[in-house]
PDB file of N, CA and C in Angstrom:
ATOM      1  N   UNK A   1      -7.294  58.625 -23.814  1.00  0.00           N
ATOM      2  CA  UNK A   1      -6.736  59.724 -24.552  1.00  0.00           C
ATOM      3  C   UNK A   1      -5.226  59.709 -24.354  1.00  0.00           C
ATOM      4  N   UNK A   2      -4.644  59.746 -25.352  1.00  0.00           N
ATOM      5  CA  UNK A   2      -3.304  59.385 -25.057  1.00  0.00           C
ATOM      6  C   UNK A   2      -2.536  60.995 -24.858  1.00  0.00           C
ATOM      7  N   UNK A   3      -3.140  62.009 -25.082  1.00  0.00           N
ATOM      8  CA  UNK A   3      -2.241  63.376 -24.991  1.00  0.00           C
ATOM      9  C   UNK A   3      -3.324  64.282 -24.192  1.00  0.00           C
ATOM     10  N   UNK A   4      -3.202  64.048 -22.720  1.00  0.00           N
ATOM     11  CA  UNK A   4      -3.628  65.054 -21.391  1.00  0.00           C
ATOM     12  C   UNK A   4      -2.562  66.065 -21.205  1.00  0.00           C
ATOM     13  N   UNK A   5      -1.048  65.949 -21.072  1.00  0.00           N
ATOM     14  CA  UNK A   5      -0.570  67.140 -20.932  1.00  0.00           C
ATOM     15  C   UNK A   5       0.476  67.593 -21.562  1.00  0.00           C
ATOM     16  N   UNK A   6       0.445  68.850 -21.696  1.00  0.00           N
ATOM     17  CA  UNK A   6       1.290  69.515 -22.118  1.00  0.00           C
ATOM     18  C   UNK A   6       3.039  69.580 -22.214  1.00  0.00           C
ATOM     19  N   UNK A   7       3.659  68.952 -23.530  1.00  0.00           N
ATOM     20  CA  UNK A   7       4.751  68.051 -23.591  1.00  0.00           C
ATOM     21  C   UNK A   7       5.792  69.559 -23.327  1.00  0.00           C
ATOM     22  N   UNK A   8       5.539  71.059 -23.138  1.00  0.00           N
ATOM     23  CA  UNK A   8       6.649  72.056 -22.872  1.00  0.00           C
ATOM     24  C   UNK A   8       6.511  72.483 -21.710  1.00  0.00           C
ATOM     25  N   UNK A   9       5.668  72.108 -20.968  1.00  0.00           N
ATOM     26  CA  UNK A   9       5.573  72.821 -19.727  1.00  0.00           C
ATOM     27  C   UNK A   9       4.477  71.967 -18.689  1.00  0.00           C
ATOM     28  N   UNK A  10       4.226  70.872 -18.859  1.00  0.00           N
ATOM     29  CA  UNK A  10       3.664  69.556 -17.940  1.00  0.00           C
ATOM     30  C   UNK A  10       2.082  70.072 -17.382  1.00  0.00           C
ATOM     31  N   UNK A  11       1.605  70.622 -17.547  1.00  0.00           N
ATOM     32  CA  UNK A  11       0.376  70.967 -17.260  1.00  0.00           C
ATOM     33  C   UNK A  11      -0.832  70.677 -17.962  1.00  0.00           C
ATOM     34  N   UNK A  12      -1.940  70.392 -17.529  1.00  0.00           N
ATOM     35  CA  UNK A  12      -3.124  69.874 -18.088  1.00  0.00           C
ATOM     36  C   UNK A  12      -3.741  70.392 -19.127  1.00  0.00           C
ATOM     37  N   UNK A  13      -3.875  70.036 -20.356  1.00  0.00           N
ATOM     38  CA  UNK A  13      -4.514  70.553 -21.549  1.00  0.00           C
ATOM     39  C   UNK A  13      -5.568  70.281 -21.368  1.00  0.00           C
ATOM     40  N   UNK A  14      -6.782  71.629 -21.987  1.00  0.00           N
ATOM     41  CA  UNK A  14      -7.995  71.190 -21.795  1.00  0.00           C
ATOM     42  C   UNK A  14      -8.288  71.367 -23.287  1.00  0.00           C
ATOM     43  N   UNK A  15      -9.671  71.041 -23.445  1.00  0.00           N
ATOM     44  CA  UNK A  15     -10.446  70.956 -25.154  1.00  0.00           C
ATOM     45  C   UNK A  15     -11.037  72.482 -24.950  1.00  0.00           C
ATOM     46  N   UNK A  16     -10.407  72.605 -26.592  1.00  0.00           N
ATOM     47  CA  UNK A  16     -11.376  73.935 -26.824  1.00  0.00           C
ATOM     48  C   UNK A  16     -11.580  73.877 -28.114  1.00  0.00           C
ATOM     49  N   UNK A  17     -12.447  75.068 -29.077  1.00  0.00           N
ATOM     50  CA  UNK A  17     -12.823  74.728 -30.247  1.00  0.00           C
ATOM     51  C   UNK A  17     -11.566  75.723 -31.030  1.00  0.00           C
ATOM     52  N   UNK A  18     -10.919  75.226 -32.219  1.00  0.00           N
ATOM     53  CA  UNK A  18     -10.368  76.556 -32.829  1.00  0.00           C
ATOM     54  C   UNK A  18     -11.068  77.210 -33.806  1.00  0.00           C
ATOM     55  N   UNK A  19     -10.597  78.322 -34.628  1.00  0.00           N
ATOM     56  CA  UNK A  19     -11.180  78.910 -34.765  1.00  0.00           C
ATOM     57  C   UNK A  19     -12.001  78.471 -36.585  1.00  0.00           C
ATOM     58  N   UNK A  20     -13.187  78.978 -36.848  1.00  0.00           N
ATOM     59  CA  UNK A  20     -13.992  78.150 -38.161  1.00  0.00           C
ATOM     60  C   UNK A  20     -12.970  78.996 -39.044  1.00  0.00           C
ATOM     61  N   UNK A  21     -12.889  77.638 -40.090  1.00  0.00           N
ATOM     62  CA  UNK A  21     -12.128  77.617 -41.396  1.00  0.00           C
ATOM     63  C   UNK A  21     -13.097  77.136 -42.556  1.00  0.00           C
ATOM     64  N   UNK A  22     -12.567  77.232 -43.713  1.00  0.00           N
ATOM     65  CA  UNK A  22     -13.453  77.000 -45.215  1.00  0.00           C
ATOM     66  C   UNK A  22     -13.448  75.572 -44.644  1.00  0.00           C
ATOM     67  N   UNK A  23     -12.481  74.453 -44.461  1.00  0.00           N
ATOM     68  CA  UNK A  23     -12.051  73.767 -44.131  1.00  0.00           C
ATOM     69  C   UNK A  23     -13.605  72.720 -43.349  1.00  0.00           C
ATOM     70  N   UNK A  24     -13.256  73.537 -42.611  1.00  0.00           N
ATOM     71  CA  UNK A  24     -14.483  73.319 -41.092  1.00  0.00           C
ATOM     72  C   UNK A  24     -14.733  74.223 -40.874  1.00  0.00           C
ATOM     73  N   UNK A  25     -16.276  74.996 -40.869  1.00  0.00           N
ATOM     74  CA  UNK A  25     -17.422  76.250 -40.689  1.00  0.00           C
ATOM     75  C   UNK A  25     -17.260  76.117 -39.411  1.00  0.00           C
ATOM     76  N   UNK A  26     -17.400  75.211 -38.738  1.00  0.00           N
ATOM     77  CA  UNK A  26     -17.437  75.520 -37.530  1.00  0.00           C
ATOM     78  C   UNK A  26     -16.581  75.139 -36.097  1.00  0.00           C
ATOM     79  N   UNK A  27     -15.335  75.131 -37.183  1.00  0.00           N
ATOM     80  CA  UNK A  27     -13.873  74.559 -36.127  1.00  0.00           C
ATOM     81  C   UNK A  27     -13.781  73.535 -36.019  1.00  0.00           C
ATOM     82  N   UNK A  28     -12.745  72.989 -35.471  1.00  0.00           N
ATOM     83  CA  UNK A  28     -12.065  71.894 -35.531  1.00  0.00           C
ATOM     84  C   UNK A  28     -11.580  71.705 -33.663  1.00  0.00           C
ATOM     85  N   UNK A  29     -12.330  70.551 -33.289  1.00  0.00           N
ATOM     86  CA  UNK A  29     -11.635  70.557 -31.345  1.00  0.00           C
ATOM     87  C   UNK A  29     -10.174  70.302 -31.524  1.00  0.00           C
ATOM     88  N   UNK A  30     -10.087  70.688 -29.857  1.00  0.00           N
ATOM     89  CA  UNK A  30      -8.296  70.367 -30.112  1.00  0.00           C
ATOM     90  C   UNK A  30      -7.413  70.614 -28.540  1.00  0.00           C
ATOM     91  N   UNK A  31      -6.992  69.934 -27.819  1.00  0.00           N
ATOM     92  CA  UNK A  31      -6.157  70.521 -27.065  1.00  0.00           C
ATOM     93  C   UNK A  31      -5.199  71.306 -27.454  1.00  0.00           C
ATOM     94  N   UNK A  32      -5.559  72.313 -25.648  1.00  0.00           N
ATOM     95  CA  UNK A  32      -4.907  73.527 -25.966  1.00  0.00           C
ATOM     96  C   UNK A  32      -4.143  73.386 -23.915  1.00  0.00           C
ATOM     97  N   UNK A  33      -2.567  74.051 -24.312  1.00  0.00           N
ATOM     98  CA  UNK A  33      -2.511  74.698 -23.274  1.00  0.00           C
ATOM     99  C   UNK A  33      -2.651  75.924 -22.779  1.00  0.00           C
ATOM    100  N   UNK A  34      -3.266  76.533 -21.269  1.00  0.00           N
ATOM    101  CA  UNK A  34      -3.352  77.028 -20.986  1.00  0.00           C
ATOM    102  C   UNK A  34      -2.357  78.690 -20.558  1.00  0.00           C
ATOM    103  N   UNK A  35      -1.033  77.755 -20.151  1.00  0.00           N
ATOM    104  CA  UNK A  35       0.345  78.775 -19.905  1.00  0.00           C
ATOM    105  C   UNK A  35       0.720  78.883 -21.322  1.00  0.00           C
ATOM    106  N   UNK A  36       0.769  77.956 -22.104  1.00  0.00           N
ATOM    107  CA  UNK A  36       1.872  78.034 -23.349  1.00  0.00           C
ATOM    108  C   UNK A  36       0.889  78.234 -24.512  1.00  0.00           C
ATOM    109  N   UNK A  37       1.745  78.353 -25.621  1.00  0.00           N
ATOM    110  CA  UNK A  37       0.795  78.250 -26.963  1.00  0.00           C
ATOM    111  C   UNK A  37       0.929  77.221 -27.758  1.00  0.00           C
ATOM    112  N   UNK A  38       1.027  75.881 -26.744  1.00  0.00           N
ATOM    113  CA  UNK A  38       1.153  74.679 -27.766  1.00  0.00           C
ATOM    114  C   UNK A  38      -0.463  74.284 -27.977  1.00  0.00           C
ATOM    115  N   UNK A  39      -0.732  73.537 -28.972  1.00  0.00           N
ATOM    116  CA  UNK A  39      -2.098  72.613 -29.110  1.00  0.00           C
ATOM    117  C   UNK A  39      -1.906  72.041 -30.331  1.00  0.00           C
ATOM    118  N   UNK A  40      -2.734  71.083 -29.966  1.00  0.00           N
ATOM    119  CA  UNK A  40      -3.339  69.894 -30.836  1.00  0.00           C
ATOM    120  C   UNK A  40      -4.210  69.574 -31.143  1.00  0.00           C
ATOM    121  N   UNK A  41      -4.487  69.521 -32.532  1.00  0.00           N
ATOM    122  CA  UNK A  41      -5.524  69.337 -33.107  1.00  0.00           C
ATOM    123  C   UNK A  41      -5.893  67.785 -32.981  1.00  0.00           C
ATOM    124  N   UNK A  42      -7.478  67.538 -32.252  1.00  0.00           N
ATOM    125  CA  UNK A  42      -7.850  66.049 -32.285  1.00  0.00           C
ATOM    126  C   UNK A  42      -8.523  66.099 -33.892  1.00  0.00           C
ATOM    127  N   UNK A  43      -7.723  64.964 -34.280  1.00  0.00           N
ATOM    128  CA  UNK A  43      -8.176  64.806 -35.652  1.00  0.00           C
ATOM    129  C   UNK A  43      -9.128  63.086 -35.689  1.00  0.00           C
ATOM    130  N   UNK A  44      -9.748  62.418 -34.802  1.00  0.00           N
ATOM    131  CA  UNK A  44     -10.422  61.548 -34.425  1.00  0.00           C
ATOM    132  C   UNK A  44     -11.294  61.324 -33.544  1.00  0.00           C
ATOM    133  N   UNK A  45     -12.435  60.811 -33.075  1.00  0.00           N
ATOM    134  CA  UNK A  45     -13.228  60.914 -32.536  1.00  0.00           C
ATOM    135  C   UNK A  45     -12.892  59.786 -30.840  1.00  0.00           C
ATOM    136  N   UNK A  46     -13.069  60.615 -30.515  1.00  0.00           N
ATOM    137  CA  UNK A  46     -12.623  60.127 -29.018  1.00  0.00           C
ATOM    138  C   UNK A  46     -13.815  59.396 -28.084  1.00  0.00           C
ATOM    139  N   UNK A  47     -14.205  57.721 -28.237  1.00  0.00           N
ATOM    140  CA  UNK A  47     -15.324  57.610 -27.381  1.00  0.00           C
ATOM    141  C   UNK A  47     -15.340  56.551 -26.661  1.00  0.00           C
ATOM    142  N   UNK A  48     -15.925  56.605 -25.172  1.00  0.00           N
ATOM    143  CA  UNK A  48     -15.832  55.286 -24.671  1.00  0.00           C
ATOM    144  C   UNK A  48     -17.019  54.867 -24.156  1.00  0.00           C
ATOM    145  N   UNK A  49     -17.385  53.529 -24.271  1.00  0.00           N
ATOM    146  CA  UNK A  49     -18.959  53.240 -24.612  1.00  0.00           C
ATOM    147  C   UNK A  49     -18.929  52.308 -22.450  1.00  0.00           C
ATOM    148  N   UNK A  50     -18.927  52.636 -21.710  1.00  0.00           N
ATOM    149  CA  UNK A  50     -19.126  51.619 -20.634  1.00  0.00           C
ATOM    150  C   UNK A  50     -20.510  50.984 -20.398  1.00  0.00           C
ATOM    151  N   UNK A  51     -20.753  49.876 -20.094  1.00  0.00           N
ATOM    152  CA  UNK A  51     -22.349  49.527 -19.906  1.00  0.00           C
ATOM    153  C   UNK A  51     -22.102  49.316 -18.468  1.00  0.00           C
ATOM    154  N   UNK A  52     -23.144  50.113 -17.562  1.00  0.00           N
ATOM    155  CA  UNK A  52     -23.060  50.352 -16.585  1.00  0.00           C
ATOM    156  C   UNK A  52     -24.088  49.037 -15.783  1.00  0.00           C
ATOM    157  N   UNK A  53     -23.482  48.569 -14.700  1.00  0.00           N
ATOM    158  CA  UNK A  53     -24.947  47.879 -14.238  1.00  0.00           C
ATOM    159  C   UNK A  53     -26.243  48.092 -12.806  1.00  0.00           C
ATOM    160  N   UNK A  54     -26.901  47.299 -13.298  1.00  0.00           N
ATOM    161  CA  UNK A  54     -28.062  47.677 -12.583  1.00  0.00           C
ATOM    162  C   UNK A  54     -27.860  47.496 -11.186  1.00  0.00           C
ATOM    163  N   UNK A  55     -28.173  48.722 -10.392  1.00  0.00           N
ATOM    164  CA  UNK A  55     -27.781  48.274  -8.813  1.00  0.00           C
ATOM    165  C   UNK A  55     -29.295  47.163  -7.890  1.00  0.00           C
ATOM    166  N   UNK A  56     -28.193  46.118  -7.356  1.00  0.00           N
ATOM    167  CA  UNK A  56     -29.438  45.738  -6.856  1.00  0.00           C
ATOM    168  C   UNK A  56     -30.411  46.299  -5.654  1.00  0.00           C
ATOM    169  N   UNK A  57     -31.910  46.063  -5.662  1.00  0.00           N
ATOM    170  CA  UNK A  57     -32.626  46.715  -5.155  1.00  0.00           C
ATOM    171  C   UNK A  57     -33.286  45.472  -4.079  1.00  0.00           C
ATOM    172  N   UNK A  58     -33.131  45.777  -2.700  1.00  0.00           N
ATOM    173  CA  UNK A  58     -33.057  44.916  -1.384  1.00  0.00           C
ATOM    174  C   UNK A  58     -34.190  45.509  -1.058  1.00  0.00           C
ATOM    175  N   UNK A  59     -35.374  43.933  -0.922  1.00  0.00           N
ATOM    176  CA  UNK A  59     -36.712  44.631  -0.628  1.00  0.00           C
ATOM    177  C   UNK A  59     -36.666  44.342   1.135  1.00  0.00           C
ATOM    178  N   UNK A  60     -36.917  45.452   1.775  1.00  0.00           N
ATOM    179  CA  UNK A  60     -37.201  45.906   3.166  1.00  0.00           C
ATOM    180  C   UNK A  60     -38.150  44.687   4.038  1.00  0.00           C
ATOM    181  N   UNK A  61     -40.005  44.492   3.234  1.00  0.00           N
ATOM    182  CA  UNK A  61     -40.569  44.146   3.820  1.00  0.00           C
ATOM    183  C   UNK A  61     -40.910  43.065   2.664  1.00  0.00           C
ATOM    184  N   UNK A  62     -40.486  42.294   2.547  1.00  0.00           N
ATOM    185  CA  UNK A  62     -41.343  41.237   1.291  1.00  0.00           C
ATOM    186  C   UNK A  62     -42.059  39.833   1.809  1.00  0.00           C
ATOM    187  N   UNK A  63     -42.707  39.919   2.871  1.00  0.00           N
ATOM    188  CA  UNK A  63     -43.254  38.501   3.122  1.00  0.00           C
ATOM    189  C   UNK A  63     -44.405  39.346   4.231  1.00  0.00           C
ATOM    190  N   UNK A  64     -45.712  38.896   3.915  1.00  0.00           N
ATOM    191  CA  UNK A  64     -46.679  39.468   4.872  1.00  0.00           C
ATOM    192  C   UNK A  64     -46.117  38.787   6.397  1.00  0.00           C
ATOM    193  N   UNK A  65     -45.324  37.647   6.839  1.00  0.00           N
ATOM    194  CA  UNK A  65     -45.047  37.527   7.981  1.00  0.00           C
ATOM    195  C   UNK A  65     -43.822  38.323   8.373  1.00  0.00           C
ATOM    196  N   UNK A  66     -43.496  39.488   7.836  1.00  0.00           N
ATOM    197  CA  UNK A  66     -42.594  40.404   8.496  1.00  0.00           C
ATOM    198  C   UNK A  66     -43.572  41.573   8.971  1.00  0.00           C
ATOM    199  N   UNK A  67     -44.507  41.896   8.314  1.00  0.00           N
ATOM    200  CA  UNK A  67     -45.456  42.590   8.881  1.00  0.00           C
ATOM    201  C   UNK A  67     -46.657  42.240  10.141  1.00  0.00           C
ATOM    202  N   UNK A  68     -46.241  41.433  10.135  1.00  0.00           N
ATOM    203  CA  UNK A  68     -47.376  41.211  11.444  1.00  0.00           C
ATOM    204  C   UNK A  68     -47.235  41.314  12.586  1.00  0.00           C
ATOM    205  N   UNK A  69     -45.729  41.354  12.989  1.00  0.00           N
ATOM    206  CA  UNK A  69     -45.716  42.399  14.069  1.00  0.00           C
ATOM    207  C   UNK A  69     -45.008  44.093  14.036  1.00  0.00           C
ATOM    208  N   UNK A  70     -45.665  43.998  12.515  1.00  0.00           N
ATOM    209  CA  UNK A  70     -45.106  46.104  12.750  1.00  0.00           C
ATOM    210  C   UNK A  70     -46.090  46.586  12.680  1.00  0.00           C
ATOM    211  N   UNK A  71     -45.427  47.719  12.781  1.00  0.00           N
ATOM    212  CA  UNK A  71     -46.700  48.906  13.791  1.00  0.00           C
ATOM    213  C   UNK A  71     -47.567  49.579  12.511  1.00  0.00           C
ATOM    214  N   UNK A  72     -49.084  49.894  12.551  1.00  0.00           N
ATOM    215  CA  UNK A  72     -49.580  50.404  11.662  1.00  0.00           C
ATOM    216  C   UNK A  72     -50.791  51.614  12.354  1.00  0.00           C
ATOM    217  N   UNK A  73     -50.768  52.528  11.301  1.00  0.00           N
ATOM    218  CA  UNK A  73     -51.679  53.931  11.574  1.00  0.00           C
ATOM    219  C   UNK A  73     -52.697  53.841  11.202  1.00  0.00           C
ATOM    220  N   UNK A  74     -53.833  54.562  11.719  1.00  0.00           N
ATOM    221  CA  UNK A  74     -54.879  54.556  10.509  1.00  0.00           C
ATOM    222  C   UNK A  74     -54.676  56.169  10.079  1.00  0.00           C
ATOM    223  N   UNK A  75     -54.828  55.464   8.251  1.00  0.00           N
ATOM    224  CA  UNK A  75     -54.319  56.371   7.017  1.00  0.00           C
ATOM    225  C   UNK A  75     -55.221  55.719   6.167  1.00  0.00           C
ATOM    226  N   UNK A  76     -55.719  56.690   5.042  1.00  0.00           N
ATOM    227  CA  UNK A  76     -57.000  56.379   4.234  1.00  0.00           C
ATOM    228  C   UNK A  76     -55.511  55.852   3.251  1.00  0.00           C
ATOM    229  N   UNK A  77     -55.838  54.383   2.465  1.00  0.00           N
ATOM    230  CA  UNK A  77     -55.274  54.180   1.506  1.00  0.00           C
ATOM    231  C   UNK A  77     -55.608  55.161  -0.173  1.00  0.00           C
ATOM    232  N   UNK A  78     -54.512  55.345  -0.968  1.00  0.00           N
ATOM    233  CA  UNK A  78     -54.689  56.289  -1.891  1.00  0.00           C
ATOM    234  C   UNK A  78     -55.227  55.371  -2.650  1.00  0.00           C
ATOM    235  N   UNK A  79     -55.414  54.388  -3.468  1.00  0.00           N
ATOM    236  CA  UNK A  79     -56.100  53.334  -4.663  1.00  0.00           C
ATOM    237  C   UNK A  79     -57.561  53.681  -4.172  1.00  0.00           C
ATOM    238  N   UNK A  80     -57.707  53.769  -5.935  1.00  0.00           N
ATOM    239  CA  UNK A  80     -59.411  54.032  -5.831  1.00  0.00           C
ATOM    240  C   UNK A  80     -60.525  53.307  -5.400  1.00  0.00           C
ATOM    241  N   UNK A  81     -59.700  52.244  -5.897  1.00  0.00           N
ATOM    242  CA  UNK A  81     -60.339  50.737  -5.534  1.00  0.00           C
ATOM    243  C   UNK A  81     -60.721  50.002  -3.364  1.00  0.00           C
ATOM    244  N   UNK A  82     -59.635  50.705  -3.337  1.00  0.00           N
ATOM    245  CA  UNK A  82     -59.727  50.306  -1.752  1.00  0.00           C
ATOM    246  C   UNK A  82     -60.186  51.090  -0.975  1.00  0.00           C
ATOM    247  N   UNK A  83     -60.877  50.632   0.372  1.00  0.00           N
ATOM    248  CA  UNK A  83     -61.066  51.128   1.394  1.00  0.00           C
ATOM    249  C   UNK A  83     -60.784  51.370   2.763  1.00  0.00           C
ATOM    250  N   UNK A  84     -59.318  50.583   2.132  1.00  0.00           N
ATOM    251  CA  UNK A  84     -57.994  50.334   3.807  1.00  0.00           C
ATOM    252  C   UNK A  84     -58.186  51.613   4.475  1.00  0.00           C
ATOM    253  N   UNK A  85     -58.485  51.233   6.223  1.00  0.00           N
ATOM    254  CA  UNK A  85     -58.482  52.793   7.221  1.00  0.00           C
ATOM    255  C   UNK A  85     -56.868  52.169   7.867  1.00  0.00           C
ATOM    256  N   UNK A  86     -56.368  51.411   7.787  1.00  0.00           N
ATOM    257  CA  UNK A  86     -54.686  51.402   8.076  1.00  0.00           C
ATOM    258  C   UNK A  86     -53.935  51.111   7.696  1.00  0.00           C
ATOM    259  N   UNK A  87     -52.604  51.210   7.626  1.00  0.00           N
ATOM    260  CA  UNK A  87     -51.292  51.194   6.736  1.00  0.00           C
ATOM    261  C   UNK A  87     -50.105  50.644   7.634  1.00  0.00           C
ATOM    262  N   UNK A  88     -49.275  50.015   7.287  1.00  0.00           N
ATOM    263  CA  UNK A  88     -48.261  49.359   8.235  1.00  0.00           C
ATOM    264  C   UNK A  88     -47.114  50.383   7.661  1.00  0.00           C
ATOM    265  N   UNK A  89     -46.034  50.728   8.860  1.00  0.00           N
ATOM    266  CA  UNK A  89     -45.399  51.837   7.914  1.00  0.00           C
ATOM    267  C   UNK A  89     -43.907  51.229   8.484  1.00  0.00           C
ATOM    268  N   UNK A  90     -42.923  52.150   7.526  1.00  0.00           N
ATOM    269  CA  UNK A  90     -41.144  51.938   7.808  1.00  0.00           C
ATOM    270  C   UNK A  90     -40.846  53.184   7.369  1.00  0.00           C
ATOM    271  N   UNK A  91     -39.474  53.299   8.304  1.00  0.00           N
ATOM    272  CA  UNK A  91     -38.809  54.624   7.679  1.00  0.00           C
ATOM    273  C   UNK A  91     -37.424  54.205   7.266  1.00  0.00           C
ATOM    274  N   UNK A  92     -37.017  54.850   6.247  1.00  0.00           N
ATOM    275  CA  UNK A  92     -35.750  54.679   5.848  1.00  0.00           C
ATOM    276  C   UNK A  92     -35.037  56.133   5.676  1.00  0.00           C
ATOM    277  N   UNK A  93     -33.836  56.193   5.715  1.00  0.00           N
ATOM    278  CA  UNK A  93     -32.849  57.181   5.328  1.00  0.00           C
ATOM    279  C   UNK A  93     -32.462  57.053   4.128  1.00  0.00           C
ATOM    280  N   UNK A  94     -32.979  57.323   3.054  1.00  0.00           N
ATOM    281  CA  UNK A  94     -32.566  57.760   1.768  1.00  0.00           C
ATOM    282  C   UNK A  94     -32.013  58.558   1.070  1.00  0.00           C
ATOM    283  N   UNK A  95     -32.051  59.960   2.038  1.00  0.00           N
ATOM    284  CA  UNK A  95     -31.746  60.952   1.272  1.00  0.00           C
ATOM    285  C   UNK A  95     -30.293  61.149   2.452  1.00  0.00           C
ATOM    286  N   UNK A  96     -29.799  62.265   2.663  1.00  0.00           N
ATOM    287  CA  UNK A  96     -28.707  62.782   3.556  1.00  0.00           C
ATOM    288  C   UNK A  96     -28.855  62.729   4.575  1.00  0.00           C
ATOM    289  N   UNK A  97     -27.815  62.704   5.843  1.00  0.00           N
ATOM    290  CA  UNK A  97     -28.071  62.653   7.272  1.00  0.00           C
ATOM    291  C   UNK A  97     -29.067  64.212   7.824  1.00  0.00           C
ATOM    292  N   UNK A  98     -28.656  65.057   7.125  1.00  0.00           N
ATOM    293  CA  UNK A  98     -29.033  66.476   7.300  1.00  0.00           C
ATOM    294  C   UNK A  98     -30.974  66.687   6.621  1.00  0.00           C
ATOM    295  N   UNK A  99     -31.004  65.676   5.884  1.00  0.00           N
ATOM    296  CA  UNK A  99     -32.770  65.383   5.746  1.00  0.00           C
ATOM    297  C   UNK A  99     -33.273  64.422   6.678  1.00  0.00           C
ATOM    298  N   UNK A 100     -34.821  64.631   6.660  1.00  0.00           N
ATOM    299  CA  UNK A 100     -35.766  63.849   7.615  1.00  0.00           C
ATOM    300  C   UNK A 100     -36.029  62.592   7.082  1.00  0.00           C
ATOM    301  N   UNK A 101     -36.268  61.113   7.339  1.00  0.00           N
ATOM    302  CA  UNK A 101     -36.176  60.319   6.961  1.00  0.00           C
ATOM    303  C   UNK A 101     -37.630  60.261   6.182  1.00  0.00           C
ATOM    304  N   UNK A 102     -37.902  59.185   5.466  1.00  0.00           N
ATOM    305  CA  UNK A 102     -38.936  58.835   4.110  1.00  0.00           C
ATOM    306  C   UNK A 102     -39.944  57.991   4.945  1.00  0.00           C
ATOM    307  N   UNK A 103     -40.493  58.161   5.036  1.00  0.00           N
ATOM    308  CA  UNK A 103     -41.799  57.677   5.498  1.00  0.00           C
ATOM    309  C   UNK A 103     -42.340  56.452   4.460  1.00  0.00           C
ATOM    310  N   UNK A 104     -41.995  55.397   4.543  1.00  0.00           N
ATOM    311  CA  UNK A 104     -43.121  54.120   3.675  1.00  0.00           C
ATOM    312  C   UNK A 104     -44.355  53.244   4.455  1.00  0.00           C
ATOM    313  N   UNK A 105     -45.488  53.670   3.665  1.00  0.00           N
ATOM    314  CA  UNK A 105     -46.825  53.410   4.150  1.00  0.00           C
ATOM    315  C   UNK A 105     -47.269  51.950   3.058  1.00  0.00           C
ATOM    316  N   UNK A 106     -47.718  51.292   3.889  1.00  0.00           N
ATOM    317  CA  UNK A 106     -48.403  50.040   3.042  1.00  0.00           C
ATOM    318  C   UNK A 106     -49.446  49.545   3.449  1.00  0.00           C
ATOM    319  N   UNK A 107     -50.519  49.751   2.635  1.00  0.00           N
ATOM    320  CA  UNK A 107     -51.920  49.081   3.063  1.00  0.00           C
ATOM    321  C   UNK A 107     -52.180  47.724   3.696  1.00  0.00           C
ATOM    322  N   UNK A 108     -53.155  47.715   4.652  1.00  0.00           N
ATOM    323  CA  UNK A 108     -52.990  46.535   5.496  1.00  0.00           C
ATOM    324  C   UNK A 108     -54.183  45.804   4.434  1.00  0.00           C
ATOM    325  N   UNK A 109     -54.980  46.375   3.704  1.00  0.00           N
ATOM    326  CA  UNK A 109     -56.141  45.471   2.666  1.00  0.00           C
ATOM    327  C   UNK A 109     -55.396  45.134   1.787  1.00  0.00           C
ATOM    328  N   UNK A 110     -54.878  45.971   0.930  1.00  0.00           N
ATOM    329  CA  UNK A 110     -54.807  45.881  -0.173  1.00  0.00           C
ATOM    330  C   UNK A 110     -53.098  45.758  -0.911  1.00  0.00           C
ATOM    331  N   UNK A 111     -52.715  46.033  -0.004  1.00  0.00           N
ATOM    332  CA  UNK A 111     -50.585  45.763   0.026  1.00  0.00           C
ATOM    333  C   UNK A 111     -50.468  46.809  -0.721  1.00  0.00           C
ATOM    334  N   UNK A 112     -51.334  48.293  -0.660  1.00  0.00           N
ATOM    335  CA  UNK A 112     -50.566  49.488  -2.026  1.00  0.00           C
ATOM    336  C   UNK A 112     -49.132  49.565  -1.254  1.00  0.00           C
ATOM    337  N   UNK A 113     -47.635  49.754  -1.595  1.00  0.00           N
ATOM    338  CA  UNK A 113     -47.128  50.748  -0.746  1.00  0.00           C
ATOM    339  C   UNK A 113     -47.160  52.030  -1.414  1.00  0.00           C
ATOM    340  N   UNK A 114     -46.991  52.966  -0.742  1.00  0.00           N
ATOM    341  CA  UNK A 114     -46.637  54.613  -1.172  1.00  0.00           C
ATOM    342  C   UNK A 114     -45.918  54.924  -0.262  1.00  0.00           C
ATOM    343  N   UNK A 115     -45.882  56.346  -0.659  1.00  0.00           N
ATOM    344  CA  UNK A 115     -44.281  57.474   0.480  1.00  0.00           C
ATOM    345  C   UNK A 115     -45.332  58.394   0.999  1.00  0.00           C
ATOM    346  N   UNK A 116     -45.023  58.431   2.138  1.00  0.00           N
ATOM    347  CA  UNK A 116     -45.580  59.896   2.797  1.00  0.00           C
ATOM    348  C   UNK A 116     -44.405  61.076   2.890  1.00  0.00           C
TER     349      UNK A 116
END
């Protein structure tokens, strides 16, 4: 955007709508300053398209020989299909220092993982 501030008095213009005309029913946007009574009418469409990318996702436990020496509970697996009585589990900090960490459970039959 090439006009953020205000060329009489240096302060930040913000967008507001003015007021509806025959013109435009329902106004026309436009910087406006706040202290002064300058503004500008945006007479073009202002857009910026970024393509954002995908963050990569670092798998924790991906080889059954990292699991064989971690620790597992017995926990009824949730799949309908299975009848796992234990789960190999990890905790991670996902959320804030001020939350309790995430509990990840993974079937020792059947490899479901889920969250407790």
């Amino acid at each position: 955007m090439p006009l953020t501030f205000c060329p009489h008095c240096s302060n930040a213009l913000t967008v507001s709508r003015a007021e509806p005309s025959t013109t435009y029913p329902m106004g026309v946007n436009r910087f406006q300053c706040r202290t002064c009574p300058y503004q500008f009418v945006i007479d073009r469409l202002y857009v910026e398209e970024k393509v954002l990318k995908q963050k990569e996702v670092e798998v924790v436990f991906n080889d059954e020989e990292m699991f064989k020496n971690a620790d597992k509970l017995p926990v009824q697996c949730p799949s309908d299909t299975c009848n796992g009585e234990y789960a190999y589990f990890y905790q991670l900090q996902i959320r804030s220092a001020d939350e309790p960490m995430t509990t990840f459970l993974r079937c020792t039959t059947c490899a479901k993982t889920w969250r407790d």
